[in-house]
Protein backbone atom coordinates (compact mmCIF):
# COMPACT_ATOMS: atom_id res chain seq x y z
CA UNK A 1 -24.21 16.57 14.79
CA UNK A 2 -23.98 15.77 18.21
CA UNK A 3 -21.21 14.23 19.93
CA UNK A 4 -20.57 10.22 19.30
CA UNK A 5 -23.03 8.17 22.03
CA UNK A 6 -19.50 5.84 24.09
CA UNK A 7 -20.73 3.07 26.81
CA UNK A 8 -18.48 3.19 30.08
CA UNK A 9 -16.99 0.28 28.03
CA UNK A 10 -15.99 2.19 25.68
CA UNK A 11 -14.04 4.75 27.21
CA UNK A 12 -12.52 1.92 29.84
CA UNK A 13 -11.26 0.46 26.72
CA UNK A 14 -9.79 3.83 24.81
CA UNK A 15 -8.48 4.56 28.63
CA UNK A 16 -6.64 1.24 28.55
CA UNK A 17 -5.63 1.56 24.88
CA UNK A 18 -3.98 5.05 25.93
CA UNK A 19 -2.40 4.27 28.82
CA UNK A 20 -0.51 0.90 26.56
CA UNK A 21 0.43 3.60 24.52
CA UNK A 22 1.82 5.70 27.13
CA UNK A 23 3.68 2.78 28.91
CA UNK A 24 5.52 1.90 25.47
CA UNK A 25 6.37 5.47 24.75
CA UNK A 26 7.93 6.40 28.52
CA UNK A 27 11.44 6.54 27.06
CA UNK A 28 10.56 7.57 23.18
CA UNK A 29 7.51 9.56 22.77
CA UNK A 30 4.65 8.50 20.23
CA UNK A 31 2.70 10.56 18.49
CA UNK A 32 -0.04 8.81 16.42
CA UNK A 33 -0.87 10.28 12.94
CA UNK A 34 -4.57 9.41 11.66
CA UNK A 35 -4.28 9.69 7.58
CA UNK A 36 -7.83 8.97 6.01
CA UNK A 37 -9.91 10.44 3.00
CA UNK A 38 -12.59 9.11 0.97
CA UNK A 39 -12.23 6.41 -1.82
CA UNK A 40 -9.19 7.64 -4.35
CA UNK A 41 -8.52 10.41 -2.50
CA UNK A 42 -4.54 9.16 -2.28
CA UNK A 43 -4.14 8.13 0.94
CA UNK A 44 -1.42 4.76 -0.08
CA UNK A 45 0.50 7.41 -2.21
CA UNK A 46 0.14 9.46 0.77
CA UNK A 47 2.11 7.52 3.17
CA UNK A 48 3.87 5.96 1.13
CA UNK A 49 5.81 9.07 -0.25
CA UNK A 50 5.95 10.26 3.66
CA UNK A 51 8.19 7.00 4.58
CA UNK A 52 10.05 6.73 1.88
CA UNK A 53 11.26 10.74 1.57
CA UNK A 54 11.95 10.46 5.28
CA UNK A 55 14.16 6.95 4.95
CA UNK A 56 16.08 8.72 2.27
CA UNK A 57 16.95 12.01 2.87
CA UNK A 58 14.99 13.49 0.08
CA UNK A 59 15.08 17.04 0.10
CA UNK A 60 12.17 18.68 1.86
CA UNK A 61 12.89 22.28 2.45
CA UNK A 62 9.78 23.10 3.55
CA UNK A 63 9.99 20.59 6.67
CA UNK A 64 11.65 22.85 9.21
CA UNK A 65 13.54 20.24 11.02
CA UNK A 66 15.38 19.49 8.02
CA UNK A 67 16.39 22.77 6.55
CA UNK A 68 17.50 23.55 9.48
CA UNK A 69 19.58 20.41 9.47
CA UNK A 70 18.41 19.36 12.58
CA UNK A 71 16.63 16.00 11.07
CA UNK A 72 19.51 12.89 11.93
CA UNK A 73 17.54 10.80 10.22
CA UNK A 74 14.71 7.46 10.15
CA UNK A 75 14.05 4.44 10.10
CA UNK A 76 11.64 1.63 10.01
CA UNK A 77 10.42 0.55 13.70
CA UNK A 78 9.61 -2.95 15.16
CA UNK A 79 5.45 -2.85 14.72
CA UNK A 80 3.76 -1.63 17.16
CA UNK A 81 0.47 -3.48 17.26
CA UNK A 82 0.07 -6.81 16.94
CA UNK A 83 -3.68 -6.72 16.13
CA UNK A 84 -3.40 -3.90 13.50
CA UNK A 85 -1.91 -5.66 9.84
CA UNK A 86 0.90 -3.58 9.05
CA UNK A 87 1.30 -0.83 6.40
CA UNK A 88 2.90 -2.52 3.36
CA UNK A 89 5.31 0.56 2.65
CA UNK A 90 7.67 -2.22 0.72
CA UNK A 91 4.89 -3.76 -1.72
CA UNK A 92 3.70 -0.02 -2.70
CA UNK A 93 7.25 1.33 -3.27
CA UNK A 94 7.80 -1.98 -5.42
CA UNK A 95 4.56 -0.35 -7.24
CA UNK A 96 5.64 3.28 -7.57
CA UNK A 97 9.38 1.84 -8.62
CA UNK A 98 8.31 -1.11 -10.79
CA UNK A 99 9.04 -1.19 -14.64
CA UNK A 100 6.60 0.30 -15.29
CA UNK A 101 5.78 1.93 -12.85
CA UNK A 102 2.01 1.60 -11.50
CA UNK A 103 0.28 3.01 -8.62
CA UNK A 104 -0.13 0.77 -5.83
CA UNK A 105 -3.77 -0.78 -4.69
CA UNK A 106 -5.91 1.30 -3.02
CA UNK A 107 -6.39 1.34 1.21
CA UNK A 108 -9.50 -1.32 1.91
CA UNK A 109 -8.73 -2.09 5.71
CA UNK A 110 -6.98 -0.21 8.40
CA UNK A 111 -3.55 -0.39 8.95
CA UNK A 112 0.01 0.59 11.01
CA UNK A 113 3.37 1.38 10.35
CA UNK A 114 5.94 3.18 13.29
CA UNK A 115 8.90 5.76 11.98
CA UNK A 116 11.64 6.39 14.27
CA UNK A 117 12.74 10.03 13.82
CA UNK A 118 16.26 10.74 15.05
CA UNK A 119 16.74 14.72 15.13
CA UNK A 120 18.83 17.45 17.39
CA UNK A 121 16.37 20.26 19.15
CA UNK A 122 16.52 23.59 18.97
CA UNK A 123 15.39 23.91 22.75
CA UNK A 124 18.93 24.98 24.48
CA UNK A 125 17.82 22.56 27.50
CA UNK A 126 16.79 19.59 25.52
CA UNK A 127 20.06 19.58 23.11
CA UNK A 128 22.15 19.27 26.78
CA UNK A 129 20.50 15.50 26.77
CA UNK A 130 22.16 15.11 23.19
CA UNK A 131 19.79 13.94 20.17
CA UNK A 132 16.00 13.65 20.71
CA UNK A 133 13.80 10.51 19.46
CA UNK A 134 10.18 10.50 18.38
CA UNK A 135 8.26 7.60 17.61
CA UNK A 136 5.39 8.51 14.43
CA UNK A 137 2.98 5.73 13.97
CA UNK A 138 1.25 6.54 11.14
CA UNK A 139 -2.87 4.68 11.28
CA UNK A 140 -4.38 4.36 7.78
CA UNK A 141 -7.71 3.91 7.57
CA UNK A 142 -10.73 3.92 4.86
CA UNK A 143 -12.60 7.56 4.84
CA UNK A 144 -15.75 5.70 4.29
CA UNK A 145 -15.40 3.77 7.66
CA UNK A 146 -15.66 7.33 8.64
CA UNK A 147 -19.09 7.84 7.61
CA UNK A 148 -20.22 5.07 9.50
CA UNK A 149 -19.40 6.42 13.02
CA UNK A 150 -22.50 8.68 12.74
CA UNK A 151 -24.65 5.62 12.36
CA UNK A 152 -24.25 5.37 16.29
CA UNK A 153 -26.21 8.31 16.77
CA UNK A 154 -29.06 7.27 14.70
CA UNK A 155 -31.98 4.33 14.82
CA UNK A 156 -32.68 1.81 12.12
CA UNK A 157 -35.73 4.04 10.98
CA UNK A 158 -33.87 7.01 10.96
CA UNK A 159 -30.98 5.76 9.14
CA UNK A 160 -33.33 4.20 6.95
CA UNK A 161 -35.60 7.07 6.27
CA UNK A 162 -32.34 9.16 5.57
CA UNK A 163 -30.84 6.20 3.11
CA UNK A 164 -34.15 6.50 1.07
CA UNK A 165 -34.66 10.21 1.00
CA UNK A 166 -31.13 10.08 -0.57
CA UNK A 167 -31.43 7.20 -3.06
CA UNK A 168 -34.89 9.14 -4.34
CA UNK A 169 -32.94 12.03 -5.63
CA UNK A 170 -33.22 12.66 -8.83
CA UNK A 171 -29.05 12.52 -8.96
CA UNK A 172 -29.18 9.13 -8.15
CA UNK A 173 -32.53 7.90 -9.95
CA UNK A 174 -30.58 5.77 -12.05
CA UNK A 175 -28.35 4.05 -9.89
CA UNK A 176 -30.81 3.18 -7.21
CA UNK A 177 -33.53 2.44 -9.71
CA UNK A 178 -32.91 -1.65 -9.44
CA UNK A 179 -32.65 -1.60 -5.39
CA UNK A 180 -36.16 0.48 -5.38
CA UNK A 181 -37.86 -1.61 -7.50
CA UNK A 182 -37.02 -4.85 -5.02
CA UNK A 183 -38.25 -2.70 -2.77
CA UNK A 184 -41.40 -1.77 -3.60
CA UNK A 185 -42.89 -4.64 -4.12
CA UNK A 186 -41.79 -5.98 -0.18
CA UNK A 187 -44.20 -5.74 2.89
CA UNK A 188 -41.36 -4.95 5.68
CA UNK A 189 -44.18 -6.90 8.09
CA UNK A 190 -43.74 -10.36 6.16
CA UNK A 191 -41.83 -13.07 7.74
CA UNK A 192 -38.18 -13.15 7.75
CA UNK A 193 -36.02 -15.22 5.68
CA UNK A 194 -31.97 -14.75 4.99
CA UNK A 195 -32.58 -15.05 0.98
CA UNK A 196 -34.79 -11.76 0.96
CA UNK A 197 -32.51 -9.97 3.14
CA UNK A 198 -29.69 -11.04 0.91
CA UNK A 199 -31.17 -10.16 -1.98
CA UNK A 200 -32.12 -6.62 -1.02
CA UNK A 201 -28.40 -6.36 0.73
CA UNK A 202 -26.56 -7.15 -2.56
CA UNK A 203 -29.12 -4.56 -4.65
CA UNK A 204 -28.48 -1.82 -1.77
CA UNK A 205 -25.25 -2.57 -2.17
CA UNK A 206 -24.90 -2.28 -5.84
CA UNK A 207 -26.53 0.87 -5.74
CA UNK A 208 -23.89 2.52 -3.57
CA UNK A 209 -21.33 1.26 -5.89
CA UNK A 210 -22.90 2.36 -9.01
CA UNK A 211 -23.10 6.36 -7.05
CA UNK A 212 -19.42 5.44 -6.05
CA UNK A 213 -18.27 5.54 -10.19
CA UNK A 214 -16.66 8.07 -11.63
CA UNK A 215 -20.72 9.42 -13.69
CA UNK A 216 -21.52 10.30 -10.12
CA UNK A 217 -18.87 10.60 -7.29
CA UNK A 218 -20.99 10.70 -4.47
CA UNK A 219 -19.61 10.36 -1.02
CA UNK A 220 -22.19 10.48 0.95
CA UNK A 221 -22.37 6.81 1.15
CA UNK A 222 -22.64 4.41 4.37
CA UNK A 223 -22.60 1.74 5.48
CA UNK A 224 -19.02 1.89 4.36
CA UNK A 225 -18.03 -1.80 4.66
CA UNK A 226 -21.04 -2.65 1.82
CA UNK A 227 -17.99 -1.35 -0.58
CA UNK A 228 -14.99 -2.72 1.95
CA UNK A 229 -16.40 -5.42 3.25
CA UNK A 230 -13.12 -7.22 3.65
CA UNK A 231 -13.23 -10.51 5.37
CA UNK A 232 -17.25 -10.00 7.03
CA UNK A 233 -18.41 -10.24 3.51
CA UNK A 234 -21.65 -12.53 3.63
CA UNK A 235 -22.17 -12.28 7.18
CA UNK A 236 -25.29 -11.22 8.75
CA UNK A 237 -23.89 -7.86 10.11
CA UNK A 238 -23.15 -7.05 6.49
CA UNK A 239 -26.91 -8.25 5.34
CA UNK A 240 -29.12 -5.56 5.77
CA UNK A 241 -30.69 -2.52 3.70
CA UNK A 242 -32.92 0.43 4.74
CA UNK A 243 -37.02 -0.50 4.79
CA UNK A 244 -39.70 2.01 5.13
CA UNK A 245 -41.81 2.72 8.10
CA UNK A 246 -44.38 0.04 8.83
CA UNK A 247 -47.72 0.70 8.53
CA UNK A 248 -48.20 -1.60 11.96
CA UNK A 249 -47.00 -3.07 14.99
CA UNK A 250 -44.51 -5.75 13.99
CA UNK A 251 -43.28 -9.12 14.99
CA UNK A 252 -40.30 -10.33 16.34
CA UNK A 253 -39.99 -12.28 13.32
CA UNK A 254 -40.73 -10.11 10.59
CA UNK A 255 -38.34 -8.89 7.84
CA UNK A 256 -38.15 -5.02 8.97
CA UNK A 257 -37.61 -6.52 12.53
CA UNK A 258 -34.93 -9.17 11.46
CA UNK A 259 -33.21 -5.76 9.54
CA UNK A 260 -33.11 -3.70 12.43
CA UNK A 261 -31.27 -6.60 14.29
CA UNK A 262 -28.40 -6.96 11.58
CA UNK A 263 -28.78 -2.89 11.85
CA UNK A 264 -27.44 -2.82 15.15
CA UNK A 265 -25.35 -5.93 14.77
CA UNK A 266 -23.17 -3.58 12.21
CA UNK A 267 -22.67 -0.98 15.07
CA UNK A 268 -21.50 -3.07 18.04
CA UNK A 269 -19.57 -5.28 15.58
CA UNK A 270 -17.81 -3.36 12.95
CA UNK A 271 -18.54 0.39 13.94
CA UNK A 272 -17.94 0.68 17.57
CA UNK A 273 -15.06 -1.13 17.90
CA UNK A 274 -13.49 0.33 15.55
CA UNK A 275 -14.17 4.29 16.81
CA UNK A 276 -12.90 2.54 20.43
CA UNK A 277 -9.51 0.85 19.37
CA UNK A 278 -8.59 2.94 16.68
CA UNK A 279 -9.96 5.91 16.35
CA UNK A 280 -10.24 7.46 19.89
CA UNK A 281 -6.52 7.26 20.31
CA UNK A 282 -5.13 9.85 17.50
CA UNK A 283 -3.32 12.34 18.05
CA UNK A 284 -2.87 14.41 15.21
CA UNK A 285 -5.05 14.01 11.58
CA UNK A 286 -4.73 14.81 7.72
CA UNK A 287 -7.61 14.30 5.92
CA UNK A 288 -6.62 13.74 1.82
CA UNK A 289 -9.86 15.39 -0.40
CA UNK A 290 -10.09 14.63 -4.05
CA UNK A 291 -12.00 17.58 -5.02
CA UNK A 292 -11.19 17.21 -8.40
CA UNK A 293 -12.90 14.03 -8.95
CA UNK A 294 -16.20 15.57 -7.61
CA UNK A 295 -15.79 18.91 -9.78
CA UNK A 296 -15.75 16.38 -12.78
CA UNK A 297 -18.73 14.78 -12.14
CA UNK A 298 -20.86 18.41 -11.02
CA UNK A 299 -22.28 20.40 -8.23
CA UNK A 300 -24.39 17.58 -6.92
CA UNK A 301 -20.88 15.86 -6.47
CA UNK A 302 -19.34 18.64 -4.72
CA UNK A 303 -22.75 19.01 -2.72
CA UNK A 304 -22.08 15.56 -1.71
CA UNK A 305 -18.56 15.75 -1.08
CA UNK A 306 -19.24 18.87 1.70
CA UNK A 307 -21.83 16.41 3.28
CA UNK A 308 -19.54 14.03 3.94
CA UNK A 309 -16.70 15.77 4.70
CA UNK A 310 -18.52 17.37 7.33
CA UNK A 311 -20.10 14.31 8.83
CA UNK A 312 -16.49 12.53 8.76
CA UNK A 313 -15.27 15.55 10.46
CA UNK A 314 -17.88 16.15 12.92
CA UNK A 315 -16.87 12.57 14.51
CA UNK A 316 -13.26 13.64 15.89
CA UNK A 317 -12.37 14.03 18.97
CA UNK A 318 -11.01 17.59 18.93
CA UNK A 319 -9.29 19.84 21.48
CA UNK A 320 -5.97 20.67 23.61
CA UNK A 321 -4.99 17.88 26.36
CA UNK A 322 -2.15 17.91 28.34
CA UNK A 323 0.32 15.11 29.58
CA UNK A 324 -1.44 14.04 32.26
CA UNK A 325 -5.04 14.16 30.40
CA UNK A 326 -3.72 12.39 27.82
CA UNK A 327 -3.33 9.26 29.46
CA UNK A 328 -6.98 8.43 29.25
CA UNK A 329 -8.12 10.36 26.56
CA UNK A 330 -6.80 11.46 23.90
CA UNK A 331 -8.01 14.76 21.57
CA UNK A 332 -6.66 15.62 17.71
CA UNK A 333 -5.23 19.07 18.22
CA UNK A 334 -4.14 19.38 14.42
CA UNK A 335 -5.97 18.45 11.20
CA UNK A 336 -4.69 18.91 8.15
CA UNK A 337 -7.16 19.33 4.54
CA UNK A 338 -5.41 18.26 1.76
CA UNK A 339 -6.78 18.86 -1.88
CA UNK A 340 -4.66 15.58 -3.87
CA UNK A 341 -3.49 15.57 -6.67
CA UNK A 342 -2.67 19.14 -7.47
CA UNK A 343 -0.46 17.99 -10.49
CA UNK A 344 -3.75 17.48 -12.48
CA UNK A 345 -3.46 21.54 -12.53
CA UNK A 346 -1.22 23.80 -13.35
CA UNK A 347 0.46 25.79 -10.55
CA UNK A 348 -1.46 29.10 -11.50
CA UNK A 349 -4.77 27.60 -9.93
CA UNK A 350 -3.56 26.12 -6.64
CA UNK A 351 -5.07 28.82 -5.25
CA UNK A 352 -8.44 28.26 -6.05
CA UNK A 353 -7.51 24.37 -5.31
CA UNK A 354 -7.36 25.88 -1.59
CA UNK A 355 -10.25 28.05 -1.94
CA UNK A 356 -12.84 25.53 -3.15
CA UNK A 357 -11.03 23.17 -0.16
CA UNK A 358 -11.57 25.58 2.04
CA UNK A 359 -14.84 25.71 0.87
CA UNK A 360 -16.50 22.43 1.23
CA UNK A 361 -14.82 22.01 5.24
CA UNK A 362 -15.76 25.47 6.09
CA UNK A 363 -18.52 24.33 8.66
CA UNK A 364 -16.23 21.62 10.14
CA UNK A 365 -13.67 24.32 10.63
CA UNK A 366 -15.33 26.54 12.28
CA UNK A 367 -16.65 23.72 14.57
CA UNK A 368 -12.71 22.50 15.29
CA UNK A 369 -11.16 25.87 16.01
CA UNK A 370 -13.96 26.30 18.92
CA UNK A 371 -12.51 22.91 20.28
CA UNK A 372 -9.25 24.60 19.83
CA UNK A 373 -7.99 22.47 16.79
CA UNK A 374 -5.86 24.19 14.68
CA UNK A 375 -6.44 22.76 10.74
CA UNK A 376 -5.05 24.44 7.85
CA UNK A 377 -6.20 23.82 4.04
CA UNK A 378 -3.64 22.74 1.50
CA UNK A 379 -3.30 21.69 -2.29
CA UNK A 380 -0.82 18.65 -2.11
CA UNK A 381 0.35 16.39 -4.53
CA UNK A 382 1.86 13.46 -2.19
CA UNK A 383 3.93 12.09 -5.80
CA UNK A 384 3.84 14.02 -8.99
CA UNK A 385 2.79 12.81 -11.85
CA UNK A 386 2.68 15.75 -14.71
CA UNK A 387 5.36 18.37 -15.17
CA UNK A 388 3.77 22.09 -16.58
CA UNK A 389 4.10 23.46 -20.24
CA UNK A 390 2.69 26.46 -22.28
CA UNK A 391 0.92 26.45 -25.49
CA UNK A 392 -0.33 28.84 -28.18
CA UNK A 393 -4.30 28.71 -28.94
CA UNK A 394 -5.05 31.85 -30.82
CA UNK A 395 -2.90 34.10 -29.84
CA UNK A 396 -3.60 33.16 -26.41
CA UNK A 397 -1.15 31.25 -23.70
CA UNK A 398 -2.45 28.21 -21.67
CA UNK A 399 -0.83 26.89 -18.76
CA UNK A 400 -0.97 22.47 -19.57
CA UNK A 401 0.41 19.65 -17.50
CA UNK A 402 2.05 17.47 -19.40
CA UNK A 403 1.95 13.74 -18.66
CA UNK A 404 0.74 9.76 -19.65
CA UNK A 405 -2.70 9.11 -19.00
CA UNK A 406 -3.42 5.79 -17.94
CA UNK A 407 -4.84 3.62 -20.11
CA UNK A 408 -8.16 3.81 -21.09
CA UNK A 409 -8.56 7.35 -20.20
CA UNK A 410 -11.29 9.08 -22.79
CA UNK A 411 -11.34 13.18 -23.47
CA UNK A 412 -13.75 13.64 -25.72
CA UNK A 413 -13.59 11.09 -28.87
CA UNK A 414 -10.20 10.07 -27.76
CA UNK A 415 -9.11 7.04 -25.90
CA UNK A 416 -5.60 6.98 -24.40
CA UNK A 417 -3.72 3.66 -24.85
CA UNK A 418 -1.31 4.29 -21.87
CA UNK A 419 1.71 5.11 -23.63
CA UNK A 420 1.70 8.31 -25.37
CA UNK A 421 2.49 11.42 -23.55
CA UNK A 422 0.32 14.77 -24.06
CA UNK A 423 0.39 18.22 -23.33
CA UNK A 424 -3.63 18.67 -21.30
CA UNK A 425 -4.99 22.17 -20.12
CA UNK A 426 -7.34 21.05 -17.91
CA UNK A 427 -9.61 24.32 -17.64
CA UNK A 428 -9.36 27.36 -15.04
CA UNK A 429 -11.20 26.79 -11.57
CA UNK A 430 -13.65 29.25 -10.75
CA UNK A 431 -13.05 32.39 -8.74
CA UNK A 432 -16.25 31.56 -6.34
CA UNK A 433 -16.41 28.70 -4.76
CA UNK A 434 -20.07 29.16 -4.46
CA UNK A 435 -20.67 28.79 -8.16
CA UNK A 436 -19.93 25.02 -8.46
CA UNK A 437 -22.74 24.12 -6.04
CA UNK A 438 -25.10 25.64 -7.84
CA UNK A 439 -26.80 23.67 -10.10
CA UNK A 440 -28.57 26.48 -12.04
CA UNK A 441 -24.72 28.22 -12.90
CA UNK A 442 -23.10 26.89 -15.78
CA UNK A 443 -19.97 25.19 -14.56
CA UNK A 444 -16.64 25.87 -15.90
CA UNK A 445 -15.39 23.42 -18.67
CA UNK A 446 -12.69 21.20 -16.77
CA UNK A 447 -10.58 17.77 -17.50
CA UNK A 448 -8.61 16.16 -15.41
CA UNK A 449 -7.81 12.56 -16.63
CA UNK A 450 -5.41 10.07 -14.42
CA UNK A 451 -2.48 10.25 -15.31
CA UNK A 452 0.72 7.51 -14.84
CA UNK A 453 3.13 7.85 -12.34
CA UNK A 454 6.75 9.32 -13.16
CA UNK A 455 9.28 7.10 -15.08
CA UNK A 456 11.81 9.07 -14.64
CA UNK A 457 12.74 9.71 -10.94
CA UNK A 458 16.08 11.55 -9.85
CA UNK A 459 18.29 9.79 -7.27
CA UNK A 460 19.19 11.30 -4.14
CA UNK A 461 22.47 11.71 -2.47
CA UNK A 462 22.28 8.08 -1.07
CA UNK A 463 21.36 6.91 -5.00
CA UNK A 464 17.43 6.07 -3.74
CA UNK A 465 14.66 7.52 -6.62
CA UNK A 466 13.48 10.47 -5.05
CA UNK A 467 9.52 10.71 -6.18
CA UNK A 468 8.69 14.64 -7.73
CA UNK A 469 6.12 16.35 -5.36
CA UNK A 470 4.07 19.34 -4.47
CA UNK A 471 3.44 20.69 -1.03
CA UNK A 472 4.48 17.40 0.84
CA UNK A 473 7.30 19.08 2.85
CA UNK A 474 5.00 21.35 3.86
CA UNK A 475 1.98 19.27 4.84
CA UNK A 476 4.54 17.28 6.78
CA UNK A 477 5.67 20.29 8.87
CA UNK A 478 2.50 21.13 9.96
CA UNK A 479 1.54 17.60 10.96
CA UNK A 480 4.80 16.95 13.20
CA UNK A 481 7.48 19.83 12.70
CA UNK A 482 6.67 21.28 16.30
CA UNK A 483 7.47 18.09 18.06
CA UNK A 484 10.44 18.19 16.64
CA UNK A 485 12.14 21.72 17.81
């Protein structure tokens, strides 16, 4: 994909953004910390495990800085950006705490929250200056806003030739069989009127929603504020849906004409700024993957899911910058994949986790380390919900996860109610990678239900519930542990 089209505006505006950045951090340096993923990928579990293992103590031996015992401690900052709502760490530990506990509501609009990290560095020079400060501000934002930033390459027709080769697959027949049919009986030349256009926005609309469900799992799904359309909802910008080619010249006042309007509307209202005042000024990424999800529903899924992830990808800023470059533009010189919720399998297939991970960025990889990005793949789960088990099936040992699915969860003939607690072996991953996007391959029997979070949480050595986890210490390390030494 080629690089993102910016306007001298544009980069005036990231320029100023940076250099505010760089004013505030002249004493206490900043480092911003993009955390994003597609729909139910984890991302408010995410962060909100991050904060609240760092405010405590917790123990997170794979974070250098503290098992080295070089980590003085954190604490929650003053926010940093008064036109950015702020991360509501509080409500969602309320959530994961509660009685019962429930997970908290999923991420639906971007949004800030600043850690100050207090540590002691290992550099013989800086320790003479005594203890070292660094400011994390940690930017959440939806994956599917993501998806949109490619939009700014493309015209109306092509997006729209592009939205209706997709909805014609035979994957998603179903789904967009209701917005096609409006469709096809529409003359994109006829005169405008807002009922038509609203009508074909809310089937479009439904239609992506429908793909979004668990049956399907696609990703590959923008505009992404039709399914977050927080507080735009109804407004022209958000009234729009792809139109074939006309046949003839058009008039200003014509439907396919009005469309193409709201078309570009979206992309100076919603898309652009957000790329300019957001976006452009991370520093460091980790992009949460629920693989899982997408193995469930089969290898058009996964297909899918590598579409996407490489289109979100392809739209960072990537590369090396140095202190000085920095000040007007900024580059992500880390990005971190993280497979979620590992605790849906057992620790034996991790592995594989990785591999198929590994698998569906590989092209956006290879595209980052020629920048000079460094990424890394990793299987995570951010707060664990399942503990492991053994049992006997013929003579034979399987590795379960034992655990309450939520309720409503169905495995075969059985519904779960919520409360009762069972031993699951969810199925082995494939060796290849390469098998589960073809369609022709049978695919490997799996289940992974959603499961509750933990009742049962051990305190630690302040007496705060310290939430069970896999991998977090370690994805933390690689996303700030060297500006900490």
């Amino acid at each position: 994909m080629p690089s993102l089209p910016t306007t001298l505006t544009d980069e005036l505006g990231i320029a100023l953004g940076n250099l505010a950045d760089a004013a505030t951090g002249t004493i206490t340096p900043t480092l911003r910390l993009g955390v994003t993923g597609l729909s139910r990928a984890g991302k408010t579990i995410f962060i909100t495990a991050l904060i609240h293992n760092l405010l405590t103590g917790a123990r997170l031996p794979g974070f250098v800085p503290m098992a080295e015992g070089r980590l003085i401690g954190a604490r929650l900052a003053e926010h940093p950006d008064n036109a950015t709502p702020r991360f509501a760490y509080e409500n969602h530990l309320a959530a994961l705490t509660g009685s019962p506990p429930v997970w908290p509501e999923s991420t639906r609009r971007i949004s800030q929250l600043r850690l100050t990290l207090r540590y002691q560095s290992n550099n013989w020079l800086k320790a003479q200056f005594g203890t070292q400060t660094l400011n994390l501000d940690i930017v959440d934002y939806p994956g599917e806003w993501l998806l949109d930033l490619p939009l700014l390459t493309k015209t109306y027709a092509e997006w729209s030739a592009e939205a209706l080769a997709l909805a014609r697959r035979p994957a998603r027949e179903a789904e967009a069989k209701p917005f096609l049919d409006a469709l096809a009986s529409l003359d994109p030349s006829r005169e405008a009127d807002d009922v038509t256009a609203e009508t074909l926005a809310a089937a479009f609309t439904q239609y992506l929603r429908a793909s979004k469900g668990d049956a399907r799992a696609l990703s590959t799904l923008p505009p992404g504020r039709f399914l977050m359309p927080g507080d735009l909802e109804g407004s022209p910008a958000l009234t729009f849906a792809p139109l074939p080619d006309p046949v003839s010249t058009l008039r200003h006042s014509s439907l396919y004409a009005m469309l193409e309007r709201r078309y570009e509307a979206y992309k100076s209202v919603v898309v652009r700024p957000f790329f300019r005042d957001h976006f452009a000024r991370l520093d460091r990424q980790i992009v949460l993957v629920d693989a899982l999800r997408a193995l469930n529903a089969g290898p058009e899924a996964v297909a899918d899911l590598e579409t996407a992830l490489t289109a979100v990808l392809s739209c960072f800023r990537q590369g090396t910058s140095n202190p000085i470059s920095r000040l007007l533009t900024r580059r992500i010189d880390k990005i971190l994949f993280a497979a979620t919720k590992a605790d849906l399998l057992h620790h034996t297939s991790h592995t594989r986790l990785e591999a198929i991970l590994n698998r569906l960025v590989a092209s956006a990889a290879r595209r980052a380390h020629f920048s000079g990005t460094e990424t890394r793949p990793l299987a995570i789960a951010a707060i664990r919900a399942t503990r492991e088990g053994a049992i006997k099936d013929n003579g034979e040992t399987l590795h379960t996860i034992i655990g309450t699915p939520e309720e409503g969860q169905r495995l075969g003939d059985t519904v779960y109610d919520g409360k009762t607690e069972i031993a699951l072996f969810p199925g082995d991953l494939p060796e290849n990678p390469d098998s589960l996007f073809k369609t022709h391959e049978s695919t490997p029997q799996l289940n992974f239900l959603r499961f509750l979070p933990p009742k049962i949480l051990s305190p630690s050595q302040t007496g705060d519930p310290v939430f069970p986890h896999i991998r977090l210490d370690r994805a933390l390390d690689f996303l700030i542990g060297d500006k900490m030494q």
